[in-house]
C-alpha atoms as a PDB file:
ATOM      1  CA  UNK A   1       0.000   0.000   0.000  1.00  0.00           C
ATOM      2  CA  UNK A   2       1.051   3.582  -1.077  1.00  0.00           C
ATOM      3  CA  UNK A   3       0.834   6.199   1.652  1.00  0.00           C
ATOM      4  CA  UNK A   4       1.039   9.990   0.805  1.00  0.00           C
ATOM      5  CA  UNK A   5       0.765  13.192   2.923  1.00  0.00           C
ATOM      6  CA  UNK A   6      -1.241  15.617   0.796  1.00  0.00           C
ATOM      7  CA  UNK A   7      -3.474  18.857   1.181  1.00  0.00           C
ATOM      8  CA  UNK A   8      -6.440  17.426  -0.997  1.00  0.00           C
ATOM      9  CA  UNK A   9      -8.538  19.758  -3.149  1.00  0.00           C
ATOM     10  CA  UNK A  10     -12.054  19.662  -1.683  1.00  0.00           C
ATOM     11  CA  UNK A  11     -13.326  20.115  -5.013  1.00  0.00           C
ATOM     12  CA  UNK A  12     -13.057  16.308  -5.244  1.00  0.00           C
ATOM     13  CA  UNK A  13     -14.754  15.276  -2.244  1.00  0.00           C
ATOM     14  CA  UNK A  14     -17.284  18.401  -1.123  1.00  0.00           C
ATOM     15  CA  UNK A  15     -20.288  19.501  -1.593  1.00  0.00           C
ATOM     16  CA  UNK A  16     -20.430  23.059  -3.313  1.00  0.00           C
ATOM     17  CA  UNK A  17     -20.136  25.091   0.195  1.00  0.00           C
ATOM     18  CA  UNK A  18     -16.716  23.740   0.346  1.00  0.00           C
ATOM     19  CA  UNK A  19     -15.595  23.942  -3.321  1.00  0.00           C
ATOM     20  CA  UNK A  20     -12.200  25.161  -4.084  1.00  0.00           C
ATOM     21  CA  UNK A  21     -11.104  24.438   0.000  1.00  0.00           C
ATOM     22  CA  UNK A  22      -7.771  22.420   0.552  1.00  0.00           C
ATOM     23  CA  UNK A  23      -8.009  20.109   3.417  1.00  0.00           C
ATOM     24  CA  UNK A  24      -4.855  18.072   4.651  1.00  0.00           C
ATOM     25  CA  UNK A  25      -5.542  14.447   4.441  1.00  0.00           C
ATOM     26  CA  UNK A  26      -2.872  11.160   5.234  1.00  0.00           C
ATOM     27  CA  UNK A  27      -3.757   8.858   2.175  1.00  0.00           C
ATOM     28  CA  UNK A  28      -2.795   5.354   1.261  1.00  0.00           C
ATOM     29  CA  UNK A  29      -4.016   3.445  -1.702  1.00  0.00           C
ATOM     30  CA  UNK A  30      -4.495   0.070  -2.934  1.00  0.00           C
ATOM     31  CA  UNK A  31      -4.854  -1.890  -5.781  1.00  0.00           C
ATOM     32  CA  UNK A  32      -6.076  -5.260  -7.255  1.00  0.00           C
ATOM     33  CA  UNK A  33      -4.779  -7.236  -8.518  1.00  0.00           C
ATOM     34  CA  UNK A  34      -1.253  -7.723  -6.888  1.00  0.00           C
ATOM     35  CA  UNK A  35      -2.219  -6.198  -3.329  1.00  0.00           C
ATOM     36  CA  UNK A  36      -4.268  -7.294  -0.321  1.00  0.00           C
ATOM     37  CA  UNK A  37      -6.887  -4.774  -0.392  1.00  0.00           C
ATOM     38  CA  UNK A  38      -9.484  -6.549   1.245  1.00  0.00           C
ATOM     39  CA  UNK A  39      -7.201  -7.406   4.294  1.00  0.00           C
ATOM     40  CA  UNK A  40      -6.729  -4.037   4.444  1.00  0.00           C
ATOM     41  CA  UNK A  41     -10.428  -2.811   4.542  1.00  0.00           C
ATOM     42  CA  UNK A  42     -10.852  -5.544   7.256  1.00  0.00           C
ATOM     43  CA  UNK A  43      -7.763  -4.159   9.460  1.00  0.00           C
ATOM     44  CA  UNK A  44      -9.758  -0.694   9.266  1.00  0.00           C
ATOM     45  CA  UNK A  45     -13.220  -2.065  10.448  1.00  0.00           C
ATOM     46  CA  UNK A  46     -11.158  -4.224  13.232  1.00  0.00           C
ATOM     47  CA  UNK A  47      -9.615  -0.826  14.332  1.00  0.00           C
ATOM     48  CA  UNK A  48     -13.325   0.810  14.865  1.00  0.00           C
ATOM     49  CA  UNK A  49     -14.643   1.677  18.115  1.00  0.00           C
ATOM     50  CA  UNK A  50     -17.464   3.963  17.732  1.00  0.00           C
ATOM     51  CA  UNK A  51     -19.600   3.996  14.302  1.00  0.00           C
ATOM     52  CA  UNK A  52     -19.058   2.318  10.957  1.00  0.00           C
ATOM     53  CA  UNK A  53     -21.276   3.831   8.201  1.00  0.00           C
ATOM     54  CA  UNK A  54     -21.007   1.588   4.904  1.00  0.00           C
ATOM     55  CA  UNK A  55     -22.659   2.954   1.364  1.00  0.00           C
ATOM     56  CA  UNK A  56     -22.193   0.305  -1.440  1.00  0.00           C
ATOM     57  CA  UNK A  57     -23.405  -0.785  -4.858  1.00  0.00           C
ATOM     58  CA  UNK A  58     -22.164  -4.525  -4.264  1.00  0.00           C
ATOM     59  CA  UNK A  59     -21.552  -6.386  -1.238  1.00  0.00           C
ATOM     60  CA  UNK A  60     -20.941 -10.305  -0.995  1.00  0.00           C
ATOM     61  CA  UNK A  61     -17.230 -10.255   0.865  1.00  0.00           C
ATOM     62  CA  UNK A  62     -17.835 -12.533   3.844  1.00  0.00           C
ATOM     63  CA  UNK A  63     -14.382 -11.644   5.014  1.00  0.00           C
ATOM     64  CA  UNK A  64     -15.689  -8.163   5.253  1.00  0.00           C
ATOM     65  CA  UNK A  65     -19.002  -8.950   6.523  1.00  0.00           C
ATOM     66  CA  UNK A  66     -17.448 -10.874   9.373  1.00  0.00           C
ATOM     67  CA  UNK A  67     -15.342  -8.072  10.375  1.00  0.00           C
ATOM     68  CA  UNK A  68     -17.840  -6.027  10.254  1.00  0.00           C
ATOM     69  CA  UNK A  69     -20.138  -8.720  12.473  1.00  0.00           C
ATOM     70  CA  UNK A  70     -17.154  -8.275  14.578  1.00  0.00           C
ATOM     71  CA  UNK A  71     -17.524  -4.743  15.376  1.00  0.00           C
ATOM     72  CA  UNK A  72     -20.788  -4.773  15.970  1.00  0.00           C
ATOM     73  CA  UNK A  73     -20.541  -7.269  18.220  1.00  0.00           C
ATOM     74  CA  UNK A  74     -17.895  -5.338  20.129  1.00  0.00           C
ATOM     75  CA  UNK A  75     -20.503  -2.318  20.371  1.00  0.00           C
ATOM     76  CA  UNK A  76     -19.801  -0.502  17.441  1.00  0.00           C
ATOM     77  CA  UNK A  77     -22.627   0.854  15.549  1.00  0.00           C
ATOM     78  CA  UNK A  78     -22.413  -0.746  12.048  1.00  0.00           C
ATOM     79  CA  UNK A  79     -25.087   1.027   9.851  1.00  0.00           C
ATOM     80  CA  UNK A  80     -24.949   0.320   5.768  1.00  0.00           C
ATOM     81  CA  UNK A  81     -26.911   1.952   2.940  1.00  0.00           C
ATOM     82  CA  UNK A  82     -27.234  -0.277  -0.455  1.00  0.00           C
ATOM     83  CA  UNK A  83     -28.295  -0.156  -3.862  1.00  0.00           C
ATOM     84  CA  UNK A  84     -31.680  -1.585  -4.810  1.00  0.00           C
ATOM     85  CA  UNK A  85     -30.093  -4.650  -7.017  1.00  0.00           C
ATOM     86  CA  UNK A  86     -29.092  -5.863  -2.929  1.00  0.00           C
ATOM     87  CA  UNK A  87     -32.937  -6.413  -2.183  1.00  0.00           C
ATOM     88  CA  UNK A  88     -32.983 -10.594  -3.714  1.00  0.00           C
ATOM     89  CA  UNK A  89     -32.145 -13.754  -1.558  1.00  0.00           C
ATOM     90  CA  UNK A  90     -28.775 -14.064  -1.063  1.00  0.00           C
ATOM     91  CA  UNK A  91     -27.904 -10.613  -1.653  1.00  0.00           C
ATOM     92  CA  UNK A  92     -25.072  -7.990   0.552  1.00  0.00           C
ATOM     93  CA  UNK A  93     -28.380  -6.874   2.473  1.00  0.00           C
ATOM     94  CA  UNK A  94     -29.599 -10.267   3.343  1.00  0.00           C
ATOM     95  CA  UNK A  95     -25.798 -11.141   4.516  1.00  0.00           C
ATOM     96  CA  UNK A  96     -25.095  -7.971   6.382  1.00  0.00           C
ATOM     97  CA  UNK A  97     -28.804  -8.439   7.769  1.00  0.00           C
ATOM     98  CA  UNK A  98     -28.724 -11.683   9.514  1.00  0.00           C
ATOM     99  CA  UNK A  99     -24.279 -10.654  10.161  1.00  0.00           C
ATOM    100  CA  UNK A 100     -26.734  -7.949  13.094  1.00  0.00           C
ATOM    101  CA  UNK A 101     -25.862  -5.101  10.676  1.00  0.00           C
ATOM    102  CA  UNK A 102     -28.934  -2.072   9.953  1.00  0.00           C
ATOM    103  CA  UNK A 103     -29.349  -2.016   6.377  1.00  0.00           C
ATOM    104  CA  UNK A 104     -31.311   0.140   4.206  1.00  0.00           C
ATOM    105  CA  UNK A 105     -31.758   0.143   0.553  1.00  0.00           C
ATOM    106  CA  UNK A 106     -31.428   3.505  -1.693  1.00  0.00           C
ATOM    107  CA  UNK A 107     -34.007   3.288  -4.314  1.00  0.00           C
ATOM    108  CA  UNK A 108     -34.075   6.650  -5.546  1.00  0.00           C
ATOM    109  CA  UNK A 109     -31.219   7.011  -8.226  1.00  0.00           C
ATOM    110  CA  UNK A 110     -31.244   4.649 -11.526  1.00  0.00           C
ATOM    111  CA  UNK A 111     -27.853   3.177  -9.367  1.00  0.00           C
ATOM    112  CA  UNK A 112     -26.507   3.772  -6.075  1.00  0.00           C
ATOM    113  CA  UNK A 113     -23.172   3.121  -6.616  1.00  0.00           C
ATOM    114  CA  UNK A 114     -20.870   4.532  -3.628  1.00  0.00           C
ATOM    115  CA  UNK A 115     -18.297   2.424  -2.513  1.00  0.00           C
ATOM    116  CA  UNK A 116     -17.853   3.971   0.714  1.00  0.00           C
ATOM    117  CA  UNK A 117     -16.694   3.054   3.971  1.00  0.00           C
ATOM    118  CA  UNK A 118     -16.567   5.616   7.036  1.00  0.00           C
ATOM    119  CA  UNK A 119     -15.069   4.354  10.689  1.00  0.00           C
ATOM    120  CA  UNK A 120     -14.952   6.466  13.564  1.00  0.00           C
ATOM    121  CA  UNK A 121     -15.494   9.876  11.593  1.00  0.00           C
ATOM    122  CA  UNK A 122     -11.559   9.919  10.743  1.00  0.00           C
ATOM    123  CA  UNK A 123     -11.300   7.090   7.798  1.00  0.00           C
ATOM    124  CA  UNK A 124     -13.328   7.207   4.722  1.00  0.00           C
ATOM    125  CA  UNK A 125     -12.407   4.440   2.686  1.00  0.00           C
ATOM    126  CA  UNK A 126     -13.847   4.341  -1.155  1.00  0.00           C
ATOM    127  CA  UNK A 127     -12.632   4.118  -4.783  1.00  0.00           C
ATOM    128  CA  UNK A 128     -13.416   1.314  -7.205  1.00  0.00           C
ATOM    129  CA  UNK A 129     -13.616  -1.359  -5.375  1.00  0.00           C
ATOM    130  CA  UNK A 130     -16.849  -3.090  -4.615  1.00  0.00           C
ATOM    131  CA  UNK A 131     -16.988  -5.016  -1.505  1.00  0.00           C
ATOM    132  CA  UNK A 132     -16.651  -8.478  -3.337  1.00  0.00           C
ATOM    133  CA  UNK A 133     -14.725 -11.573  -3.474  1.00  0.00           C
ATOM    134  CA  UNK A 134     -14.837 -10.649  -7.510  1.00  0.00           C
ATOM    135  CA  UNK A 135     -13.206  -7.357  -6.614  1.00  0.00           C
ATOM    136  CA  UNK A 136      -9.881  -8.975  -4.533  1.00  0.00           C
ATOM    137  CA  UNK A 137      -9.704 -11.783  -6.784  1.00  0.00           C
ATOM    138  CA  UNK A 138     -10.541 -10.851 -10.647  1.00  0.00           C
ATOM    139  CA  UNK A 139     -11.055  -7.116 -11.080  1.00  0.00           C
ATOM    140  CA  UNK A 140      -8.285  -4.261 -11.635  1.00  0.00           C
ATOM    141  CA  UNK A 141      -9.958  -2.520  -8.610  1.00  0.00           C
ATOM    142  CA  UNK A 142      -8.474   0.868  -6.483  1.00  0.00           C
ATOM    143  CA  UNK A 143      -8.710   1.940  -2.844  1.00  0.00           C
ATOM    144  CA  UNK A 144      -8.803   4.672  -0.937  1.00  0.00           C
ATOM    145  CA  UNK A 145      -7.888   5.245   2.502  1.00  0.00           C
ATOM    146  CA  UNK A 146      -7.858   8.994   3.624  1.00  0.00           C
ATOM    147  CA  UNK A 147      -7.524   9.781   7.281  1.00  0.00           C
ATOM    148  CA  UNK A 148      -9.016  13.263   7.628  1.00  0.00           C
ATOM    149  CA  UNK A 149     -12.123  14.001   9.898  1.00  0.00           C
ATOM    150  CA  UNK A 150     -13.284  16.959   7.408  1.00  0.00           C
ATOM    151  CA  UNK A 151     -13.201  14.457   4.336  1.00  0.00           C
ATOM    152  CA  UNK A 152     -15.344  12.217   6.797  1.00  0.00           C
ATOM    153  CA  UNK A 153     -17.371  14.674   7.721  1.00  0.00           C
ATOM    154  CA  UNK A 154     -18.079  15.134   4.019  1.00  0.00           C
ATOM    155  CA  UNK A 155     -18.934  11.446   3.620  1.00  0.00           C
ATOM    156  CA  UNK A 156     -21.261  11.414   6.356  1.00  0.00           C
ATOM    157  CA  UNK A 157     -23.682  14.122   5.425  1.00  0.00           C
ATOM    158  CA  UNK A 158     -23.878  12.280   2.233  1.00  0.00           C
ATOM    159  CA  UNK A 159     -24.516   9.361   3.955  1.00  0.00           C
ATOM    160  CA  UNK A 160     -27.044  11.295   6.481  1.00  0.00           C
ATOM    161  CA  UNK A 161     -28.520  12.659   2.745  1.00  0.00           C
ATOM    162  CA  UNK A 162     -29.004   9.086   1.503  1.00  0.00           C
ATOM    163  CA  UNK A 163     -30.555   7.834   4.600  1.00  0.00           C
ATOM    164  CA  UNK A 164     -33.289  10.207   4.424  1.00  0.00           C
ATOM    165  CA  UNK A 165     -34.700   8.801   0.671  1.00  0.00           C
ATOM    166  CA  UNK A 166     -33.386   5.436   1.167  1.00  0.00           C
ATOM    167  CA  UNK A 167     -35.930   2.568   2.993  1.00  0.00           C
ATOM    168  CA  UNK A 168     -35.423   0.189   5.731  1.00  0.00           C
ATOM    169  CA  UNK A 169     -34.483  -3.601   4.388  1.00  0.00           C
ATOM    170  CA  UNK A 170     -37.233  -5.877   5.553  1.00  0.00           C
ATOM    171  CA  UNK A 171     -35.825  -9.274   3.754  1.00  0.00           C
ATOM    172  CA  UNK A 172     -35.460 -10.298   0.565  1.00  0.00           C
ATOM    173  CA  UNK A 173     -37.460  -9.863  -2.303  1.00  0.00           C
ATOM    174  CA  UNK A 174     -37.574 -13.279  -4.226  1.00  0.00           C
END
């Protein structure tokens, strides 16, 4: 993993109130194939101890699901928002479901297709990578981890903005 001090241009991250902003961030990246990227999403959610807040289009790593089983069942509150196509049997909400994990599904755009992991309102973990086995093992896939609690902050009141369109999961469709 690749680990760079940098002052990040908000313009990437913000919403327009904070357009144009610099905001000093400690990131590391990953990539698939070649590197360990999962492991390293899992060493993050092992690390929380206060909130995890999860926004994904797909979500079938049971690695990552465990860990974040895990955390929840050390008290941390593990809360995930997912794209519509996770509503069938055997789908990320059904896993993360019965894993204890509060799951809602985001219905409102054609795709909801963040890839985002916040822990502790410091790390915000996203890029490319879905949260798959497909994405460790077959894909050319990129992560993201940038320690910063203003980037979080970012994250989060999308996340907050999500929650408020998106619908409680109450099982599986078919």
């Amino acid at each position: 993993m690749r680990i760079a001090i940098a002052a990040i241009s908000a313009l990437m991250f913000a919403s327009p109130t904070h357009a144009g902003q610099s905001v000093e961030a400690k990131i590391s990246v990953c990539f698939t194939p070649g590197e360990q990227c999962e492991a390293k999403i899992i060493e993050a959610i092992d690390r929380a101890r206060s909130f995890i807040r999860v926004q994904a289009y797909g979500f079938t790593s049971l690695p990552i699901i465990h860990a974040l089983q895990r955390a929840a069942g050390r008290g941390v509150e593990v809360l995930a928002i997912l794209d519509k196509t996770n509503e069938r049997k055997y789908s990320g909400a059904t896993l993360l479901e019965a894993a204890g994990v509060a799951v809602w599904i985001d219905f409102e755009p054609a795709i909801a297709h963040n890839k985002i992991i916040v822990i502790d309102g410091h790390l915000t973990i996203g890029g490319s990578y879905n949260y798959t086995a497909a994405a460790q093992k077959r894909n050319a896939e990129n992560v993201t981890f940038t320690e910063s609690r203003e980037i979080a902050r970012q994250f989060m009141a999308n996340w907050d903005s999500r929650l408020k369109v998106s619908r409680a999961f109450e099982g599986a469709t078919n």
